[in-house]
C-alpha atoms as a PDB file:
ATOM      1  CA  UNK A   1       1.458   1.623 -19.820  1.00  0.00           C
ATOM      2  CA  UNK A   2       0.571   1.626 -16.257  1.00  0.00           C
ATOM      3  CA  UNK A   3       3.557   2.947 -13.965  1.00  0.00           C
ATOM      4  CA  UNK A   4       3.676   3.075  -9.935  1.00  0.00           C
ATOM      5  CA  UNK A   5       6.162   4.911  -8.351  1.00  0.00           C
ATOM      6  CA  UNK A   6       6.545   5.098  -4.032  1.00  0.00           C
ATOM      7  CA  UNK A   7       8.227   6.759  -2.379  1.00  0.00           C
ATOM      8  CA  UNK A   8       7.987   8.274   1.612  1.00  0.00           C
ATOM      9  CA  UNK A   9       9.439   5.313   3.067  1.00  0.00           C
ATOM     10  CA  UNK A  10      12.799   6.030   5.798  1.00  0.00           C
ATOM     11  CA  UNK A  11      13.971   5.114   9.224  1.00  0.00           C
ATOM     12  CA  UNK A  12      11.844   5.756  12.333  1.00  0.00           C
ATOM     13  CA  UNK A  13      11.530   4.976  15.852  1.00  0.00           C
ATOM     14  CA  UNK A  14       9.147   3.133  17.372  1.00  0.00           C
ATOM     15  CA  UNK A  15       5.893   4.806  17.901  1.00  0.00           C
ATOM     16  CA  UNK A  16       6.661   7.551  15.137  1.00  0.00           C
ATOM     17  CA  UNK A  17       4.913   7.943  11.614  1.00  0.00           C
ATOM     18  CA  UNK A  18       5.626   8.131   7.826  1.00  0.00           C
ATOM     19  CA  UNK A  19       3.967   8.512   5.142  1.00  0.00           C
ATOM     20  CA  UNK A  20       3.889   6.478   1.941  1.00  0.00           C
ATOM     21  CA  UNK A  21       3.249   7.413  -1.606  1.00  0.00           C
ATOM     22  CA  UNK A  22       2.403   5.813  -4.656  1.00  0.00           C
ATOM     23  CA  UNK A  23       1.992   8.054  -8.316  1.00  0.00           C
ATOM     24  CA  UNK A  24       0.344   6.376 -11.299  1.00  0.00           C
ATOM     25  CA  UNK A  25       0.337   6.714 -14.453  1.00  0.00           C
ATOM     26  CA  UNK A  26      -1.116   4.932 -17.343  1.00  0.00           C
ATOM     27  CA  UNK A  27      -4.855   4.761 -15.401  1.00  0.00           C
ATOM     28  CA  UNK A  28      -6.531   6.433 -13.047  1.00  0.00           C
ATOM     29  CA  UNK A  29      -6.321   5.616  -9.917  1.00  0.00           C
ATOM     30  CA  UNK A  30     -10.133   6.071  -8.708  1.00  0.00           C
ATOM     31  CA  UNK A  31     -11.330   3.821 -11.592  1.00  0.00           C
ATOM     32  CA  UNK A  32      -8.930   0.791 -10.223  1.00  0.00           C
ATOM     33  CA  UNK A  33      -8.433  -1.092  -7.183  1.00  0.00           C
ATOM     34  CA  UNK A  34      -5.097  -0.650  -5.380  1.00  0.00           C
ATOM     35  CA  UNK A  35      -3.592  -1.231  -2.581  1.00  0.00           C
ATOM     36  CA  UNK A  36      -0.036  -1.421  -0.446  1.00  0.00           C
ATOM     37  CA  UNK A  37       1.912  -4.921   0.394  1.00  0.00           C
ATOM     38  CA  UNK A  38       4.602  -5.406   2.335  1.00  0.00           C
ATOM     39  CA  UNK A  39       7.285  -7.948   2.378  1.00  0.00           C
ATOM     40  CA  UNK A  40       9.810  -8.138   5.251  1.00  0.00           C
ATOM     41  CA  UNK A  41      13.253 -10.371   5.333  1.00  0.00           C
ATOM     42  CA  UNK A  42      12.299 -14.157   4.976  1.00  0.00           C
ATOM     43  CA  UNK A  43       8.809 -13.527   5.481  1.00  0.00           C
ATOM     44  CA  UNK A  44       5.734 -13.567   2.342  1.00  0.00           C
ATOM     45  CA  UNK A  45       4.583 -10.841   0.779  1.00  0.00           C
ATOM     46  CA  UNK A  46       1.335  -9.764   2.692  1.00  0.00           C
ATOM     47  CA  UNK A  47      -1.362  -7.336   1.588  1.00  0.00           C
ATOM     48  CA  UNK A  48      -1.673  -4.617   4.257  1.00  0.00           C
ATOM     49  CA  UNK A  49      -4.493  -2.276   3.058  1.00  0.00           C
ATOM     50  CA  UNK A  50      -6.548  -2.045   0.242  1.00  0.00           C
ATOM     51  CA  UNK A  51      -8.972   0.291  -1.665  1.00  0.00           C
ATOM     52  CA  UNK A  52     -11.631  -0.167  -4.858  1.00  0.00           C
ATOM     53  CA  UNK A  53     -13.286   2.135  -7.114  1.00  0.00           C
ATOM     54  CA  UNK A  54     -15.787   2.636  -5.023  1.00  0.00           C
ATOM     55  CA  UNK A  55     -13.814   3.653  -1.738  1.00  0.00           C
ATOM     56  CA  UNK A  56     -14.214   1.042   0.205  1.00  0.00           C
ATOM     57  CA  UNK A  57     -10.797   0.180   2.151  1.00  0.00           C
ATOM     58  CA  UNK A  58      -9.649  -3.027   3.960  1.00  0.00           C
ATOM     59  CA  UNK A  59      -7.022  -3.528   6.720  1.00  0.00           C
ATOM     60  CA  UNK A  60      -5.068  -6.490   8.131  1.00  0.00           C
ATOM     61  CA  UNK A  61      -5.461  -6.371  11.480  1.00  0.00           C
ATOM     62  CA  UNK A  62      -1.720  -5.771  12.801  1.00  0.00           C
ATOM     63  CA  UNK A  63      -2.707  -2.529  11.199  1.00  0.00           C
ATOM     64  CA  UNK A  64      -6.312  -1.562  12.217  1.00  0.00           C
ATOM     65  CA  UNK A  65      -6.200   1.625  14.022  1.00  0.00           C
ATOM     66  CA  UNK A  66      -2.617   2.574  12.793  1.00  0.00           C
ATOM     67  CA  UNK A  67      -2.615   2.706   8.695  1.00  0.00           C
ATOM     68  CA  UNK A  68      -4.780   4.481   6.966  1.00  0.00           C
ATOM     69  CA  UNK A  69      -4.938   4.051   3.043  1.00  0.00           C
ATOM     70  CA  UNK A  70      -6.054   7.255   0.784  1.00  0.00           C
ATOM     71  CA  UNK A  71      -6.380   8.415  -2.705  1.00  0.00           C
ATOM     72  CA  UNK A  72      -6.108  11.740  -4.285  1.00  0.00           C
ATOM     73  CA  UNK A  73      -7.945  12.013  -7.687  1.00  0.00           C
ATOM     74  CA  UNK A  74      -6.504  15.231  -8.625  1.00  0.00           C
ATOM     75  CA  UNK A  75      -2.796  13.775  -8.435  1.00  0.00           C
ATOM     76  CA  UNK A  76      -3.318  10.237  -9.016  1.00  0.00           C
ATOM     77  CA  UNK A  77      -1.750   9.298  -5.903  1.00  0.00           C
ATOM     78  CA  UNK A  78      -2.375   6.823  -3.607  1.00  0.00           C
ATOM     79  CA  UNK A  79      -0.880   7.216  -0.161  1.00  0.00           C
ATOM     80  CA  UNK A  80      -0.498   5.169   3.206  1.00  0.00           C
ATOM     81  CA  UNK A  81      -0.445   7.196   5.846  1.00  0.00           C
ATOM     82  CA  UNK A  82       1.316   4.885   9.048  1.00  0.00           C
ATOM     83  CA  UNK A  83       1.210   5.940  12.963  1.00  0.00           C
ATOM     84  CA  UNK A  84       2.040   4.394  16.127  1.00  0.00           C
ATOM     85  CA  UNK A  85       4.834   2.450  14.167  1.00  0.00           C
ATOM     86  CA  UNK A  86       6.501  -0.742  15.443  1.00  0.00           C
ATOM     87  CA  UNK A  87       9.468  -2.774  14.586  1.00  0.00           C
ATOM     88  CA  UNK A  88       7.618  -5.478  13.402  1.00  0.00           C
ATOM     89  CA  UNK A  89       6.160  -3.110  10.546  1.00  0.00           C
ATOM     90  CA  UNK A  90      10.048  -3.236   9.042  1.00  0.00           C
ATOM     91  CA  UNK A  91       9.788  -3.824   5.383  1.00  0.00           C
ATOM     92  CA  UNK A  92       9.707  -3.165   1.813  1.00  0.00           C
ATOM     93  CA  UNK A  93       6.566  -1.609   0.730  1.00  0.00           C
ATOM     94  CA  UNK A  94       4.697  -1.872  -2.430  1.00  0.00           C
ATOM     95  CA  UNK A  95       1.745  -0.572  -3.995  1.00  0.00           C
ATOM     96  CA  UNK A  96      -0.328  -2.679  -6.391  1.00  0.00           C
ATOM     97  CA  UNK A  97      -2.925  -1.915  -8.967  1.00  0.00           C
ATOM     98  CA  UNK A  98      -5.721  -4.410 -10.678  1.00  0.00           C
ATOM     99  CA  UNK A  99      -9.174  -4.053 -12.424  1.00  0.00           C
ATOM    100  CA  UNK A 100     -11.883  -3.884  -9.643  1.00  0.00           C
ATOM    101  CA  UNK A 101     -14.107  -7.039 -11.210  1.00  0.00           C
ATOM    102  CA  UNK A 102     -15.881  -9.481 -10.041  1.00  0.00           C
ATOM    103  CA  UNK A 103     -14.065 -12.325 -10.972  1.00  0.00           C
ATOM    104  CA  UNK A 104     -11.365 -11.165  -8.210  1.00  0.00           C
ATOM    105  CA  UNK A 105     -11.709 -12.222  -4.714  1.00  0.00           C
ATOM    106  CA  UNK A 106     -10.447  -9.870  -1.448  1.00  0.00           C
ATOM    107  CA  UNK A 107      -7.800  -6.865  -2.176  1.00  0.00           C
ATOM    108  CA  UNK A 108      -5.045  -8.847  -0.704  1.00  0.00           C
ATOM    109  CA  UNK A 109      -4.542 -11.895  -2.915  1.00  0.00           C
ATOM    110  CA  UNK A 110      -1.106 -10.727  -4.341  1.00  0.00           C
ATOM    111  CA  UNK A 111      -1.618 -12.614  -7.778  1.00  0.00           C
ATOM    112  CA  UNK A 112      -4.504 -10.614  -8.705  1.00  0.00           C
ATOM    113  CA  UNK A 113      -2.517  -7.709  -9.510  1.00  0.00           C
ATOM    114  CA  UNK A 114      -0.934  -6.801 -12.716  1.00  0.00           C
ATOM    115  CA  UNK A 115       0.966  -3.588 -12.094  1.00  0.00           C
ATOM    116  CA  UNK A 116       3.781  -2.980  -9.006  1.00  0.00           C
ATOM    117  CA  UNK A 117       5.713  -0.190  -8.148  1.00  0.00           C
ATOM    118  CA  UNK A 118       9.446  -0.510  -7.004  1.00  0.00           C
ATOM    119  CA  UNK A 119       9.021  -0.600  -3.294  1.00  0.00           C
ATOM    120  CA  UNK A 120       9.782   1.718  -0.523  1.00  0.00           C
ATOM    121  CA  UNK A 121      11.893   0.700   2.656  1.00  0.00           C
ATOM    122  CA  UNK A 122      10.360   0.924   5.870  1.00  0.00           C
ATOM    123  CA  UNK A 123      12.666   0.589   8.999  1.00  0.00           C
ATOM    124  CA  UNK A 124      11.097   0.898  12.433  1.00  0.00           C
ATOM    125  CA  UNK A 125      13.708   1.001  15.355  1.00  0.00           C
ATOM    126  CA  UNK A 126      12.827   0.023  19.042  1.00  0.00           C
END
């Protein structure tokens, strides 16, 4: 049964950094593709950075520059590691898990994905 659990989210100020994590279990995280969505008040869900099984990783471009998406094998983890935060970054966070398969198009189509964790809050103050 795959589980994803975050955590790292909090409170910030403007320009400061967190860092997000995500532990599986049920699969291994380097055979899979995964990555973090967010979804702020009244707004869609929206991918924000992706990874497959073969490393490569994918950014919206709010984020380019500022997120950085990681894995490590050893603990299963997935992370997002987020500088230079702004208030516009303010909202839940989730990771996300599917096959990596052909039949899938980009990391960020939301509907592709068949395991979420709980969410995280991120709150970015000006």
């Amino acid at each position: 049964q795959v589980q994803l659990v975050e955590s790292g989210g909090g409170s910030v100020q403007s320009g400061g950094s967190l860092r997000l994590s995500c532990a599986a279990s049920g699969y291994t995280v380097t055979a899979s593709c995964m990555a973090w969505f967010r979804q702020a008040r009244d707004k869609e869900r929206e991918g924000v950075a992706g990874i497959d099984s073969y490393g490569f990783t994918s950014y919206t471009d709010s984020v380019k520059g500022r997120f950085t998406i990681s894995r490590d094998n050893a603990k299963n983890t997935l992370y997002l590691q987020m500088n230079s935060l702004k208030p516009e970054d303010t909202a839940m966070y989730y990771c996300a898990v599917r096959p990596c398969s052909r039949r899938y198009g980009n990391l960020f189509t939301a509907q592709d994905y068949n395991g979420w964790g709980q969410g995280t809050q991120v709150t970015v103050s000006s």
